[in-house]
PDB file of N, CA and C in Angstrom:
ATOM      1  N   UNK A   1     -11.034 -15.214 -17.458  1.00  0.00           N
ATOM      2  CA  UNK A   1     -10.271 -15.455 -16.248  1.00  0.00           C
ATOM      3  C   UNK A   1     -10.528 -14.323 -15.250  1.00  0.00           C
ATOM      4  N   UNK A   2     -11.022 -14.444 -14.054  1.00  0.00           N
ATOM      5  CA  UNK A   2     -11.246 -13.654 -13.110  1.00  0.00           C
ATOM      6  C   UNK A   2      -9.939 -13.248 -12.324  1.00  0.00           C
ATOM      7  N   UNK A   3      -9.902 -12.298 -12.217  1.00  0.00           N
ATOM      8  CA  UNK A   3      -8.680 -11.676 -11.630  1.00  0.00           C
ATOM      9  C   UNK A   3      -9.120 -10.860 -10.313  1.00  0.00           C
ATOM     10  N   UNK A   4      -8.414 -11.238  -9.466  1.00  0.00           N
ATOM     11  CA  UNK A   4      -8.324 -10.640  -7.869  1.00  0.00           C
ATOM     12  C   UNK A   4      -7.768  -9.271  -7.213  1.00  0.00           C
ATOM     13  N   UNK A   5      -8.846  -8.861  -6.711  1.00  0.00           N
ATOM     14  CA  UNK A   5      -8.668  -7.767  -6.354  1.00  0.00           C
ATOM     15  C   UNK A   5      -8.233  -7.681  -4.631  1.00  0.00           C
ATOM     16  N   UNK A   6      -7.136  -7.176  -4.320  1.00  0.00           N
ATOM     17  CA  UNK A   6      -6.829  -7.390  -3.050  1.00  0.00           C
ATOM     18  C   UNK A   6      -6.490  -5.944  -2.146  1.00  0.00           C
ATOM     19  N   UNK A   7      -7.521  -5.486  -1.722  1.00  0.00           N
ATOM     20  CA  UNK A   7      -7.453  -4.471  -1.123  1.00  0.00           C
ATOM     21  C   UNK A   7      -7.273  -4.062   0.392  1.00  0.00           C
ATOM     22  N   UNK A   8      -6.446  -3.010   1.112  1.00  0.00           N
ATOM     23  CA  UNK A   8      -6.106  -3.163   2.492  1.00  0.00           C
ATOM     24  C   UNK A   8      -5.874  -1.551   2.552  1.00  0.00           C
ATOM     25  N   UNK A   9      -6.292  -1.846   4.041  1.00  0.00           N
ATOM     26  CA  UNK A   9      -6.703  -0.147   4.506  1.00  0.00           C
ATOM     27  C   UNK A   9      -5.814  -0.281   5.834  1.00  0.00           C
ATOM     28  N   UNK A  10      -5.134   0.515   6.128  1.00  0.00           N
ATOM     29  CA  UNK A  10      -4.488   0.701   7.754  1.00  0.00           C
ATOM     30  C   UNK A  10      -4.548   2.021   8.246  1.00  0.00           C
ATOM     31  N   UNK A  11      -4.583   1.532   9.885  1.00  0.00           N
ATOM     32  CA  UNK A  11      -4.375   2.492  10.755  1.00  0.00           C
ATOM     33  C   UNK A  11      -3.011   2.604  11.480  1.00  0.00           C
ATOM     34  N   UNK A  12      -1.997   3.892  10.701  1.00  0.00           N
ATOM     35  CA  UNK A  12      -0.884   3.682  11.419  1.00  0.00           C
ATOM     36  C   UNK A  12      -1.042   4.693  12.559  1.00  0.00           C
ATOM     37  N   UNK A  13       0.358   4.123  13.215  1.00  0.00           N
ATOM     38  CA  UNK A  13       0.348   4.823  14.564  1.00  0.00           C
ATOM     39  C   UNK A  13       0.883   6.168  14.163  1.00  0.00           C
ATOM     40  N   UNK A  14       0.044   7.174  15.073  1.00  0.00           N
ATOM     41  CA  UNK A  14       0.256   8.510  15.127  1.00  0.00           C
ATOM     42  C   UNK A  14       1.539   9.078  14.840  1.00  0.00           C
ATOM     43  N   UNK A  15       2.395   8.286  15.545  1.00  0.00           N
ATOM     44  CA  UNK A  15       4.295   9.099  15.467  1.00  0.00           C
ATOM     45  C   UNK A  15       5.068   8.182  14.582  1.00  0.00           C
ATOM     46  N   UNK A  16       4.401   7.834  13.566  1.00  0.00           N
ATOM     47  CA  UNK A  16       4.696   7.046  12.183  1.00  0.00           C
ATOM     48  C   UNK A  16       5.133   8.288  11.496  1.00  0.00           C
ATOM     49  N   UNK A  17       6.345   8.562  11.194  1.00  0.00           N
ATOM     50  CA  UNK A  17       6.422   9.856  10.098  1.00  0.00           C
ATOM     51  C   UNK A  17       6.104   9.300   8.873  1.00  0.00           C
ATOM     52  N   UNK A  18       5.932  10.230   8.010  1.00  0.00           N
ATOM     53  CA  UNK A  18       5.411   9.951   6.646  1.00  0.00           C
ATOM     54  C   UNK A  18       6.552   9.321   5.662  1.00  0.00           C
ATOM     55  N   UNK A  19       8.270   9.596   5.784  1.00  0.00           N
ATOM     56  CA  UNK A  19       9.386   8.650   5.346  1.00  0.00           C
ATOM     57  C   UNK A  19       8.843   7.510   5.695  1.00  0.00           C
ATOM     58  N   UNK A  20       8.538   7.000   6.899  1.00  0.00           N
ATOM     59  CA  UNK A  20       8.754   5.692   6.993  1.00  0.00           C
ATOM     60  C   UNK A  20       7.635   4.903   6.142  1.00  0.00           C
ATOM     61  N   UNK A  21       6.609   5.872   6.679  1.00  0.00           N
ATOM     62  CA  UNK A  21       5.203   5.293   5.704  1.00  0.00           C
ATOM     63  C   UNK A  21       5.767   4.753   3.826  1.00  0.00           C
ATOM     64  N   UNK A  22       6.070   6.365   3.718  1.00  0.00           N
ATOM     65  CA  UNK A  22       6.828   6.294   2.274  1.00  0.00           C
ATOM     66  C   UNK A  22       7.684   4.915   1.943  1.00  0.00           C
ATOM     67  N   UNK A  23       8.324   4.558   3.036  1.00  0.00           N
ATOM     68  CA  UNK A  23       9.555   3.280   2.790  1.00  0.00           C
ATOM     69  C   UNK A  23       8.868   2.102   2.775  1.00  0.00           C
ATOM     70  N   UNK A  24       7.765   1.867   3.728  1.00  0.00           N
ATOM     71  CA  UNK A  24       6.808   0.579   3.746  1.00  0.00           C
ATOM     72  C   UNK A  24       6.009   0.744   2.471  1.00  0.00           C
ATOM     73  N   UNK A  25       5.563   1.614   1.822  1.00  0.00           N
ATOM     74  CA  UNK A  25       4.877   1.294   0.749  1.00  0.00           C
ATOM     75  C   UNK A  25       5.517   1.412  -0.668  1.00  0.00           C
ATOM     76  N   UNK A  26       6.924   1.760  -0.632  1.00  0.00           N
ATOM     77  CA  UNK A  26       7.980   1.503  -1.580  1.00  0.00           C
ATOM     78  C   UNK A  26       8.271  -0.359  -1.582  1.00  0.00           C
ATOM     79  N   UNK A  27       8.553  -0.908  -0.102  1.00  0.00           N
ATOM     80  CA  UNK A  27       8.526  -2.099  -0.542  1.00  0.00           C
ATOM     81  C   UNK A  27       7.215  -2.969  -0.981  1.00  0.00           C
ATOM     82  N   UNK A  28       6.025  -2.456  -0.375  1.00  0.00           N
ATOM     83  CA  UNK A  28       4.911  -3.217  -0.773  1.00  0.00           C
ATOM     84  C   UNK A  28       4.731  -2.794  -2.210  1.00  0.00           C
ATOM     85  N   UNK A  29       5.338  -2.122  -3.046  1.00  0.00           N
ATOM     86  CA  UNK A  29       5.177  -1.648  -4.452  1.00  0.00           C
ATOM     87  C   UNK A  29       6.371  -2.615  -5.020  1.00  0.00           C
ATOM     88  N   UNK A  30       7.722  -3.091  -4.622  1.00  0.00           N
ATOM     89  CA  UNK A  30       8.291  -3.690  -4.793  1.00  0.00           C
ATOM     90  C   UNK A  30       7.517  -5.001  -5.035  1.00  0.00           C
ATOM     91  N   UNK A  31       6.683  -5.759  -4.680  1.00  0.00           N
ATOM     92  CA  UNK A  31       6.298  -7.094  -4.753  1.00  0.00           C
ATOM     93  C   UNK A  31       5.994  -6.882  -6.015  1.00  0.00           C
ATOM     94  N   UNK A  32       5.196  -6.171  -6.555  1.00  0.00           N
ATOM     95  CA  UNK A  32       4.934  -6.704  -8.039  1.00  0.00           C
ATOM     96  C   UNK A  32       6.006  -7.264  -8.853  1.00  0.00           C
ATOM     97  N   UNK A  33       7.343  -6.967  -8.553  1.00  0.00           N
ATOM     98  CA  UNK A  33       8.694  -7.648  -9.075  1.00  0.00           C
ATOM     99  C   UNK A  33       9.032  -8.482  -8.728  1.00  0.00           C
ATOM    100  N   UNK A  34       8.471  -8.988  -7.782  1.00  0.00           N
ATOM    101  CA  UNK A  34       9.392 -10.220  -6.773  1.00  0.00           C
ATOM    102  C   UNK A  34       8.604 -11.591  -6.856  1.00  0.00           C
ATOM    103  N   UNK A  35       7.062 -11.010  -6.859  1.00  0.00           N
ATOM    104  CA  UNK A  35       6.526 -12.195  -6.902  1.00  0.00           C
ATOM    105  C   UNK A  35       5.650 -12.143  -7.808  1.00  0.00           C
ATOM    106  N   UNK A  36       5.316 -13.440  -9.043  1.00  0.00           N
ATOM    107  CA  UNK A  36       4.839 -13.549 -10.073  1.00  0.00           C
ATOM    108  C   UNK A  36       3.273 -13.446  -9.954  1.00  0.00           C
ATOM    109  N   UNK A  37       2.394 -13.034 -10.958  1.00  0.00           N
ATOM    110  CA  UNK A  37       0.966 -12.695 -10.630  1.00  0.00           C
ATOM    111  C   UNK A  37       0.508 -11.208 -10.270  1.00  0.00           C
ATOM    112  N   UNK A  38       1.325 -10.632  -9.747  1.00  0.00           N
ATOM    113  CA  UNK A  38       0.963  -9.216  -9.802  1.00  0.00           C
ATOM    114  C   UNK A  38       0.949  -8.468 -11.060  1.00  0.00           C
ATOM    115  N   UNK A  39      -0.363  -8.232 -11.407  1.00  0.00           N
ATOM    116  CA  UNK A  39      -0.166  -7.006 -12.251  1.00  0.00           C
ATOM    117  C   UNK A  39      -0.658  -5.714 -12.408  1.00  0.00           C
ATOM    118  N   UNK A  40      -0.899  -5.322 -10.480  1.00  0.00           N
ATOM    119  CA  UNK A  40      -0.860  -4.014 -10.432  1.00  0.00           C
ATOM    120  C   UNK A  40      -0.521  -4.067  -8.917  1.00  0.00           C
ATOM    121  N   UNK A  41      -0.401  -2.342  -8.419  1.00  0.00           N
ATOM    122  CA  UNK A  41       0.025  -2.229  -7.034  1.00  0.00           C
ATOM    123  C   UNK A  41      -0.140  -0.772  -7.511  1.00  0.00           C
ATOM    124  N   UNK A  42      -0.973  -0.212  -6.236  1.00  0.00           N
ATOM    125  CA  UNK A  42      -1.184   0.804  -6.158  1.00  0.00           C
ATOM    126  C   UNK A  42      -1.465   1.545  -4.437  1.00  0.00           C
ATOM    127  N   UNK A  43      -0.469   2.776  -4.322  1.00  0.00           N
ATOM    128  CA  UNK A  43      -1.228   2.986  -2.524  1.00  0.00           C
ATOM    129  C   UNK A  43      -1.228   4.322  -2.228  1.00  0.00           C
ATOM    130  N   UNK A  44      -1.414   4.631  -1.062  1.00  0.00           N
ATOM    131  CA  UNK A  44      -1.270   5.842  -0.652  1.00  0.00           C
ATOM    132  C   UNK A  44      -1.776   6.640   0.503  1.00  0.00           C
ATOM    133  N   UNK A  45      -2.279   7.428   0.614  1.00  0.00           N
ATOM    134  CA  UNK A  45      -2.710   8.596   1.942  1.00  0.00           C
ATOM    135  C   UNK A  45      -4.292   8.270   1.801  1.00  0.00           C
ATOM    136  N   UNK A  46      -5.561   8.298   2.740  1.00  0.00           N
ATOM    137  CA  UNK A  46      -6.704   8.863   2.506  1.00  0.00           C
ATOM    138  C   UNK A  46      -6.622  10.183   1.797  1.00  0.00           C
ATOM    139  N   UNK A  47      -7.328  10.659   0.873  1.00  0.00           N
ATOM    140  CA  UNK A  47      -7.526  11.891   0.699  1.00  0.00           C
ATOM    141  C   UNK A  47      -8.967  12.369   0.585  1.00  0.00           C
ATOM    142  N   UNK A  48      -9.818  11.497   1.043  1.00  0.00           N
ATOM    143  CA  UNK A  48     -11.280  11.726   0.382  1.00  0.00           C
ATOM    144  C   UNK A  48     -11.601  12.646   1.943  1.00  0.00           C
ATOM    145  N   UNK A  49     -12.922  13.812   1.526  1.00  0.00           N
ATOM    146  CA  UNK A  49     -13.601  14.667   2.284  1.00  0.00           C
ATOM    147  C   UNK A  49     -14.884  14.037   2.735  1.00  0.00           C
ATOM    148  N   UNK A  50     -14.864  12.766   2.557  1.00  0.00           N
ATOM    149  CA  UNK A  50     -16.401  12.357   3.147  1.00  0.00           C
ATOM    150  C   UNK A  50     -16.463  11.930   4.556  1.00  0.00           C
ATOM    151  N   UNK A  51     -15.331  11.979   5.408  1.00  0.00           N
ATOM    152  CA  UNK A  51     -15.145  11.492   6.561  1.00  0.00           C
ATOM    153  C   UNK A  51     -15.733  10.115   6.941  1.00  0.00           C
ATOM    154  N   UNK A  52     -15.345   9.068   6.158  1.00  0.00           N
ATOM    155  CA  UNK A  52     -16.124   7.778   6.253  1.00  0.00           C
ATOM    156  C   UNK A  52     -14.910   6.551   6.643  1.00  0.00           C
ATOM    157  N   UNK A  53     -13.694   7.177   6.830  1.00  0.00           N
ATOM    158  CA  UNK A  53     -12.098   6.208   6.767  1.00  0.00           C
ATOM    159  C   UNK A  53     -12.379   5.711   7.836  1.00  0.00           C
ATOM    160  N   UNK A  54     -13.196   6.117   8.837  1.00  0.00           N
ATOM    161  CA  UNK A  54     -13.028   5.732  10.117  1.00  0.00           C
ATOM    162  C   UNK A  54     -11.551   5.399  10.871  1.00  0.00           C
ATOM    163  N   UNK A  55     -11.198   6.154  10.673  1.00  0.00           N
ATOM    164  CA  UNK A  55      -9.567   6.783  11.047  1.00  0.00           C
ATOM    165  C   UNK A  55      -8.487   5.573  10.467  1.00  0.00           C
ATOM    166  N   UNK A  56      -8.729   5.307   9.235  1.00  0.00           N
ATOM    167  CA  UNK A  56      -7.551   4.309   8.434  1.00  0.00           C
ATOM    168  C   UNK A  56      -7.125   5.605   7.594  1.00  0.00           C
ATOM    169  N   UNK A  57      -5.818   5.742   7.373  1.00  0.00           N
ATOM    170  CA  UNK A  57      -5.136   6.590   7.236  1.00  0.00           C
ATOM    171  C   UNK A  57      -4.222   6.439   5.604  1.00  0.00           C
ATOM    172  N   UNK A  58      -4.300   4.779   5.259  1.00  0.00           N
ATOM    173  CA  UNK A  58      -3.742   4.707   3.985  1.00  0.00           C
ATOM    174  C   UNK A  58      -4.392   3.552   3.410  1.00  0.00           C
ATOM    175  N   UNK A  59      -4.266   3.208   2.293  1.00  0.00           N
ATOM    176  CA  UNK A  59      -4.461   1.951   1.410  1.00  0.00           C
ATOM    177  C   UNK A  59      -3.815   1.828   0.293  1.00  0.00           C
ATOM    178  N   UNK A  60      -4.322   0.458  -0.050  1.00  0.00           N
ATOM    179  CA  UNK A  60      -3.478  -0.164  -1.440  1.00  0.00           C
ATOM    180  C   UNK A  60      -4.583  -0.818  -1.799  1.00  0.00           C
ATOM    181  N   UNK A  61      -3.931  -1.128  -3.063  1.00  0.00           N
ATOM    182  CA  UNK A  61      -4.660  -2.287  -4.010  1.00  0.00           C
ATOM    183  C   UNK A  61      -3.479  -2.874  -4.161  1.00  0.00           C
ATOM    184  N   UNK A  62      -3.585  -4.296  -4.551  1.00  0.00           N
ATOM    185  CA  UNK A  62      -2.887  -4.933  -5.387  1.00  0.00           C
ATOM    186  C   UNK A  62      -3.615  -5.811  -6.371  1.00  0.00           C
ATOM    187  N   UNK A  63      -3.369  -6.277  -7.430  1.00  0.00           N
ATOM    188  CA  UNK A  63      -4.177  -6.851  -8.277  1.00  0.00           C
ATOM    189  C   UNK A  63      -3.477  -8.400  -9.302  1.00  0.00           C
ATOM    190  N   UNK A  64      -4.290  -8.760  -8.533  1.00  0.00           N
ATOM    191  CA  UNK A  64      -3.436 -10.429  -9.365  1.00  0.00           C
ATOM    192  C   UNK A  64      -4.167 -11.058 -10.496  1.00  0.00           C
ATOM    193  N   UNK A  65      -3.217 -11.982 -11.786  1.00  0.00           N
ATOM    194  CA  UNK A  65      -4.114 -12.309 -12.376  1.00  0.00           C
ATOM    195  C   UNK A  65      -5.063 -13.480 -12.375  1.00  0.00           C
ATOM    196  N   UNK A  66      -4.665 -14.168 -10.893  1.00  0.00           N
ATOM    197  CA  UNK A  66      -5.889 -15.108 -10.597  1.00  0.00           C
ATOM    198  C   UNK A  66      -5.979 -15.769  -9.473  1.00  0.00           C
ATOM    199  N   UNK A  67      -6.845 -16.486  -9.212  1.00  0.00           N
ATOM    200  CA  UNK A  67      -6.486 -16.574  -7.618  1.00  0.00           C
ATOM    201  C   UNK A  67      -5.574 -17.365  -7.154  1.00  0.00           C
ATOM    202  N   UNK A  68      -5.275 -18.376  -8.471  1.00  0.00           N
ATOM    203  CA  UNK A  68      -3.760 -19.085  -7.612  1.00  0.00           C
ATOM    204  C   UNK A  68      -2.351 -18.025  -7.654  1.00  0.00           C
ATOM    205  N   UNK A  69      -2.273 -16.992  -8.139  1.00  0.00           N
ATOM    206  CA  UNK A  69      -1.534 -15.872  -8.041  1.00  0.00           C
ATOM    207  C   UNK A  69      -1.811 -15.241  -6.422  1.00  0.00           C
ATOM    208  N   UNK A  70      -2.913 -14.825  -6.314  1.00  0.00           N
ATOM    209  CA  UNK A  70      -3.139 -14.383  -4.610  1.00  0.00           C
ATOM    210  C   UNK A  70      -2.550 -15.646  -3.742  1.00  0.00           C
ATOM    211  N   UNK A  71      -2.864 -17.068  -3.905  1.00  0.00           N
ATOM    212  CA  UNK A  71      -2.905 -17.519  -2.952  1.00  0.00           C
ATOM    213  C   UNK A  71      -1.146 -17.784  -3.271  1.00  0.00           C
ATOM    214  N   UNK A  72      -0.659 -17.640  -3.841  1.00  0.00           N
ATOM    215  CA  UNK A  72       0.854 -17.949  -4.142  1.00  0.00           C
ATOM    216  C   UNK A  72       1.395 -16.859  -3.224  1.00  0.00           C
ATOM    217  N   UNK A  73       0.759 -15.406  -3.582  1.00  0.00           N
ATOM    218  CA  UNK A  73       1.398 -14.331  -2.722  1.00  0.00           C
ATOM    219  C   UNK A  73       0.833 -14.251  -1.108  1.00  0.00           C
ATOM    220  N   UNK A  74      -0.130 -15.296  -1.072  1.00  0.00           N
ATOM    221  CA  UNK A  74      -0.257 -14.471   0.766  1.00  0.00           C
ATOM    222  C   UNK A  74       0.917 -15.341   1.551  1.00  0.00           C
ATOM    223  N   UNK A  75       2.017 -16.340   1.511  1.00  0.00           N
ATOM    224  CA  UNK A  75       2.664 -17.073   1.852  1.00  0.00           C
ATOM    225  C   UNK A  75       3.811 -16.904   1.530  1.00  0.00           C
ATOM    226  N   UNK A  76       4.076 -15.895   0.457  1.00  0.00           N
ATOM    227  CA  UNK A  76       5.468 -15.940  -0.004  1.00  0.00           C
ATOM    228  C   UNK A  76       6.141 -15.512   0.500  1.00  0.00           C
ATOM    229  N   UNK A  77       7.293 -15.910   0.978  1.00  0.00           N
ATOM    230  CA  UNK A  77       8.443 -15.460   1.720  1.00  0.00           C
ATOM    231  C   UNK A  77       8.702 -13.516   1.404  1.00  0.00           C
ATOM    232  N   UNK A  78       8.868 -13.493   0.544  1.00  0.00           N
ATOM    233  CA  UNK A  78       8.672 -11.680   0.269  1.00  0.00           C
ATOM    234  C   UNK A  78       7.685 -11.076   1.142  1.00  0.00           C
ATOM    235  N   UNK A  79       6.460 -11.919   0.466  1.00  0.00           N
ATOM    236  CA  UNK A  79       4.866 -11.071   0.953  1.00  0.00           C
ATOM    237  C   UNK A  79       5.296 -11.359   2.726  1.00  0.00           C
ATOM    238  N   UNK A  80       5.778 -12.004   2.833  1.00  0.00           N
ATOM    239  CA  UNK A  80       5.697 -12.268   4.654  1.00  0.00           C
ATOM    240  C   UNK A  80       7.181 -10.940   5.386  1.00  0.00           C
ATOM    241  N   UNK A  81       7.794 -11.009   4.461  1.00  0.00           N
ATOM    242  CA  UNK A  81       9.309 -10.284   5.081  1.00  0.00           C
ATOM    243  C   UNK A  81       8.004  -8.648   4.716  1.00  0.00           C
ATOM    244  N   UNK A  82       7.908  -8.597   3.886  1.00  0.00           N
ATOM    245  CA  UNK A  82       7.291  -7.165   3.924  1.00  0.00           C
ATOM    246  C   UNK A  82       6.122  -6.807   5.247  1.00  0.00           C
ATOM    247  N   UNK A  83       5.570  -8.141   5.464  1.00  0.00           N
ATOM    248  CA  UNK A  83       4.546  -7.999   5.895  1.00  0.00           C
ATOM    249  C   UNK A  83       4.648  -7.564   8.017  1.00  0.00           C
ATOM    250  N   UNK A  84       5.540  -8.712   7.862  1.00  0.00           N
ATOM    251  CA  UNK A  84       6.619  -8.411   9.442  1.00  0.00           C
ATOM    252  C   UNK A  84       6.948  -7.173   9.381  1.00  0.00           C
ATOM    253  N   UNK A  85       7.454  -6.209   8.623  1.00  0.00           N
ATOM    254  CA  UNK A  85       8.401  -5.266   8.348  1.00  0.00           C
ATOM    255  C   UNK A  85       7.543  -4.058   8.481  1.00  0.00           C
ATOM    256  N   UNK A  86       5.665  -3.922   7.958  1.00  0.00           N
ATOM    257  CA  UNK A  86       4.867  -3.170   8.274  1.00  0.00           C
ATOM    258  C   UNK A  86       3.986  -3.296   9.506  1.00  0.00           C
ATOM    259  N   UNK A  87       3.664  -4.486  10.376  1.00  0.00           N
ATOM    260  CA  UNK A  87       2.933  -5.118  11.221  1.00  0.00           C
ATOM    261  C   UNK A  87       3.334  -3.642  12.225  1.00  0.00           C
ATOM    262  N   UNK A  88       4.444  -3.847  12.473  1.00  0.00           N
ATOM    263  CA  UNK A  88       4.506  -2.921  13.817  1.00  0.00           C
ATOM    264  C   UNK A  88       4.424  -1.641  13.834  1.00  0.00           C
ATOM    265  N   UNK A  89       4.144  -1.106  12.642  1.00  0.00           N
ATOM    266  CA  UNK A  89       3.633   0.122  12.407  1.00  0.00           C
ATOM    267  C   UNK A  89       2.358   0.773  12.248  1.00  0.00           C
ATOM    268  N   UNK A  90       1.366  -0.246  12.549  1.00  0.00           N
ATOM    269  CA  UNK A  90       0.289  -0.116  12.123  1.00  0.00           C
ATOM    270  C   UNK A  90      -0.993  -0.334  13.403  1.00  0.00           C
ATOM    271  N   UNK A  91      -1.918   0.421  14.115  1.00  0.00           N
ATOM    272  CA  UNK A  91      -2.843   0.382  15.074  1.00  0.00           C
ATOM    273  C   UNK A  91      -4.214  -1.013  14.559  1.00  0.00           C
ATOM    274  N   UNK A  92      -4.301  -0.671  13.540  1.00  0.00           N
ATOM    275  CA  UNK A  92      -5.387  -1.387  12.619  1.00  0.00           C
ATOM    276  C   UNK A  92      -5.136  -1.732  11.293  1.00  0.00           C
ATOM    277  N   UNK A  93      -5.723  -3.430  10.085  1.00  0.00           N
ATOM    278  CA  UNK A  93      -5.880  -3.126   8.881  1.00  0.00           C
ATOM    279  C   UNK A  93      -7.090  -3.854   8.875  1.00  0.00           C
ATOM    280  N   UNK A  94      -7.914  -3.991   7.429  1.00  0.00           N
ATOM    281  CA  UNK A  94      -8.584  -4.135   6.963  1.00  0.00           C
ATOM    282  C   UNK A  94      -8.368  -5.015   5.500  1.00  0.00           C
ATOM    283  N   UNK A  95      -8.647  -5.874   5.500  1.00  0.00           N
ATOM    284  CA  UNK A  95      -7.754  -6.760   3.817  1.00  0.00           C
ATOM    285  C   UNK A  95      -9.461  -7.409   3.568  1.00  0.00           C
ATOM    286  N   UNK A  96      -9.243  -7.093   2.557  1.00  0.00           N
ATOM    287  CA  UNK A  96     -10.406  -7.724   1.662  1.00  0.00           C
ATOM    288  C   UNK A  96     -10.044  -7.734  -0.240  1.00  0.00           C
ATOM    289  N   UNK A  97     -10.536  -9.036  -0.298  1.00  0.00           N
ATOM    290  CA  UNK A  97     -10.330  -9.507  -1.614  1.00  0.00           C
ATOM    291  C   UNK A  97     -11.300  -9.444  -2.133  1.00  0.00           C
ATOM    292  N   UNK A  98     -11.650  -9.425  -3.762  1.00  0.00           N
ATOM    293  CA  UNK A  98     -12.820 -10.026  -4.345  1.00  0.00           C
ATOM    294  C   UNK A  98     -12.313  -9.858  -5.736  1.00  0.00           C
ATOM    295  N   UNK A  99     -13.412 -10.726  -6.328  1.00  0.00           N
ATOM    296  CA  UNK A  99     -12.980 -10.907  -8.256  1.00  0.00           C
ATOM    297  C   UNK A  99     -13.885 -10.145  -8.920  1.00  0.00           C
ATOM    298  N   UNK A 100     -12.388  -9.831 -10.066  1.00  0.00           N
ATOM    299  CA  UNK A 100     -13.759  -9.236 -10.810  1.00  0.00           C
ATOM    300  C   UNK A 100     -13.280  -9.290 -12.497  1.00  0.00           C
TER     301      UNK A 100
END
């Protein structure tokens, strides 16, 4: 069974303090509870020295165990309240999936 890898990179806005950052990715860590198919979630700060982020400033993974699990979560009322809830904090993202 191929399992989905769902990865997303953002550019938040400059006068984003890092609480709030902290609070948006407390609830996007919350979904793995809320909605079935997750069985990972992971995020955080750039920290790499290769200067290649092209000024995206954080990411996540999330990891489902298949793709009717992803496609269950890009619609789900959760995944959408979270998703409203980070939109306006953010200059740029980047979402890309793939299996593996």
């Amino acid at each position: 069974m191929l399992q989905i890898q769902h990865m997303a990179l953002l550019k938040f806005k400059p006068e984003i303090t890092a609480e709030k950052i902290e609070e948006l990715f407390n609830q996007l860590a919350e979904l793995k509870e809320l909605i079935p198919g997750i069985t990972y979630f992971s995020g955080g700060y750039d920290s790499s020295n290769e200067g290649l982020n092209k000024e995206f400033t954080h990411g996540f993974l999330t990891i489902f165990d298949s793709i009717e699990a992803r496609d269950t979560y890009l619609p789900h009322p959760e995944h959408e309240r979270v998703k409203a809830e980070l939109l306006p904090y953010i200059n740029d993202i980047i979402v890309f999936d793939f299996a593996a």
